[in-house]
Every structure is written in structure tokens, then in C-alpha cells.
N, C-alpha and C. Protein backbone atom coordinates (compact mmCIF):
# COMPACT_ATOMS: atom_id res chain seq x y z
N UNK A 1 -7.36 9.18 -5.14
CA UNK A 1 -6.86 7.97 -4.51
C UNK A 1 -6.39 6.98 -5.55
N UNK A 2 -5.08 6.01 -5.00
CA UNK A 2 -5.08 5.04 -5.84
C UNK A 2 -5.92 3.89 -6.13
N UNK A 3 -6.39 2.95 -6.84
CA UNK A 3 -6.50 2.04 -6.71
C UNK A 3 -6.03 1.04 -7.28
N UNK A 4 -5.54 -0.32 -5.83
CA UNK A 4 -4.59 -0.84 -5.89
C UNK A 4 -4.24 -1.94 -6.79
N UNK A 5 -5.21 -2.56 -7.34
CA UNK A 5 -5.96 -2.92 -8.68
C UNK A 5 -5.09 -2.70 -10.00
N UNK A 6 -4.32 -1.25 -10.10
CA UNK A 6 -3.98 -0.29 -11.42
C UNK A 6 -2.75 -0.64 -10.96
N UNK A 7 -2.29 -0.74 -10.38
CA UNK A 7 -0.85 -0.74 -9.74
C UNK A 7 -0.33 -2.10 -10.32
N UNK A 8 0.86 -2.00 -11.20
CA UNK A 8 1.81 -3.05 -11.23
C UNK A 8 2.57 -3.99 -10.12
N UNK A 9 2.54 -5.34 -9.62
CA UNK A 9 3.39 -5.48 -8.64
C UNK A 9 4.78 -5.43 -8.18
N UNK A 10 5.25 -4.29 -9.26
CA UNK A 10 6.94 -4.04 -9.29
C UNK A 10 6.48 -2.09 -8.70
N UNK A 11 5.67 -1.81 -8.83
CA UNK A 11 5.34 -0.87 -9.10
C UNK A 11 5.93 -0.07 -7.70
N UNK A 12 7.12 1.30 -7.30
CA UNK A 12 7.76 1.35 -6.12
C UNK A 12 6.72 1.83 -5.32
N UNK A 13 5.61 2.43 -5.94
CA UNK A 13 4.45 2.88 -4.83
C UNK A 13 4.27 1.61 -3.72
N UNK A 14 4.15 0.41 -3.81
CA UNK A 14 4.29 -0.79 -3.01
C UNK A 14 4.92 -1.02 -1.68
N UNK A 15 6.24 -0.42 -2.28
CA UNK A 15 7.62 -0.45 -1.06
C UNK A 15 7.41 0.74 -0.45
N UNK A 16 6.74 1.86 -0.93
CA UNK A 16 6.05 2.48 0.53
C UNK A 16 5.24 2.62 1.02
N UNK A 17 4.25 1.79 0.50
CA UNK A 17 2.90 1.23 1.40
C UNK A 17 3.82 0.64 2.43
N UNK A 18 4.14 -0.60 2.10
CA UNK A 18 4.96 -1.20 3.10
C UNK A 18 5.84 -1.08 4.22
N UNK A 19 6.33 0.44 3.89
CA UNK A 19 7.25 1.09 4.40
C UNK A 19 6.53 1.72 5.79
N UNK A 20 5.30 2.15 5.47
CA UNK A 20 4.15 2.52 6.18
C UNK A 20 4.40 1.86 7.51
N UNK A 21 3.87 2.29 8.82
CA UNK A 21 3.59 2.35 9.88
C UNK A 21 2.41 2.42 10.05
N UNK A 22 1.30 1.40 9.92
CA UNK A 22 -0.21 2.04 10.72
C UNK A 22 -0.83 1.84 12.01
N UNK A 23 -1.06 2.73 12.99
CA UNK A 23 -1.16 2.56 14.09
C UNK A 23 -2.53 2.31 14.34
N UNK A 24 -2.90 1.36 14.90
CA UNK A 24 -3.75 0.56 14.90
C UNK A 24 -5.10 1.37 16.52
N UNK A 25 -6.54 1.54 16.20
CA UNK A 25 -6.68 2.25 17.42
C UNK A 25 -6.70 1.53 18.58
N UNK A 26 -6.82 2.00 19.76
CA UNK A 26 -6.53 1.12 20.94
C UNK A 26 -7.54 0.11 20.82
N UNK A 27 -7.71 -1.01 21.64
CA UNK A 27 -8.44 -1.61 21.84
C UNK A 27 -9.11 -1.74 23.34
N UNK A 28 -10.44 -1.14 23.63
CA UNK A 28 -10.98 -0.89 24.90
C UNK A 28 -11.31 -2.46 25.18
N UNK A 29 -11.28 -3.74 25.05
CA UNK A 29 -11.23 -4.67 25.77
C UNK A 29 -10.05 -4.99 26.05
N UNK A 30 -9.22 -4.87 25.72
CA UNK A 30 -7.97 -5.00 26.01
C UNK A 30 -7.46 -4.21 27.30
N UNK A 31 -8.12 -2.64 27.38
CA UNK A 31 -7.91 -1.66 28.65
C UNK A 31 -8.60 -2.67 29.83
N UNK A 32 -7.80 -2.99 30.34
CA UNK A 32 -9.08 -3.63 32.22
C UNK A 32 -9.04 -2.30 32.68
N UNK A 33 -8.63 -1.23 32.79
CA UNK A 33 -8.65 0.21 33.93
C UNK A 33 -9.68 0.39 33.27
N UNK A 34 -10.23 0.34 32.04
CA UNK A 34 -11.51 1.10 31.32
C UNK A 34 -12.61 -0.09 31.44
N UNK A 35 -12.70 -1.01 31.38
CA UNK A 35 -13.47 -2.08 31.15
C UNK A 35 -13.96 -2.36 33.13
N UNK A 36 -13.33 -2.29 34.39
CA UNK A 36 -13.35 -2.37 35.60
C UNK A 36 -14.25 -0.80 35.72
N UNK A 37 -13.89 0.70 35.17
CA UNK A 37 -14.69 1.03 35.75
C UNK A 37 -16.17 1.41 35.27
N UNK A 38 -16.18 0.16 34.02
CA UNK A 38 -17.87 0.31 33.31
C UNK A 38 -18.70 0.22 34.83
């Protein structure tokens, strides 16, 4: 693994962190169909 620490801030590893998409997991309070049939 990297750590991000070692990394220059020009450094292009950066611009594809950034580039990154992270999908975030659902959020069950947010569901009312899941939360209605606790």
C-alpha cells in the first residue's frame, strides 16, 4: 500500500485518486421500506 504521507503533492498518483469514484454503502436510515418494516 501507499502511504499518502510519501507522496509528493505534484505527484500524478493524486489525479487518480481523484479520478476515483467511491461508492459509498447504502445508508439503512435513509431506506423508510427497511426502517417501516423493523
Amino acid at each position: 500500500m501507499v502511504d499518502p504521507s510519501e507522496l509528493c503533492p505534484t505527484d500524478p498518483l493524486w489525479d487518480e485518486f481523484h479520478a476515483k469514484f467511491f461508492e459509498l454503502p447504502a445508508d439503512p436510515q435513509a431506506d423508510w421500506q427497511l426502517l417501516l418494516g423493523m
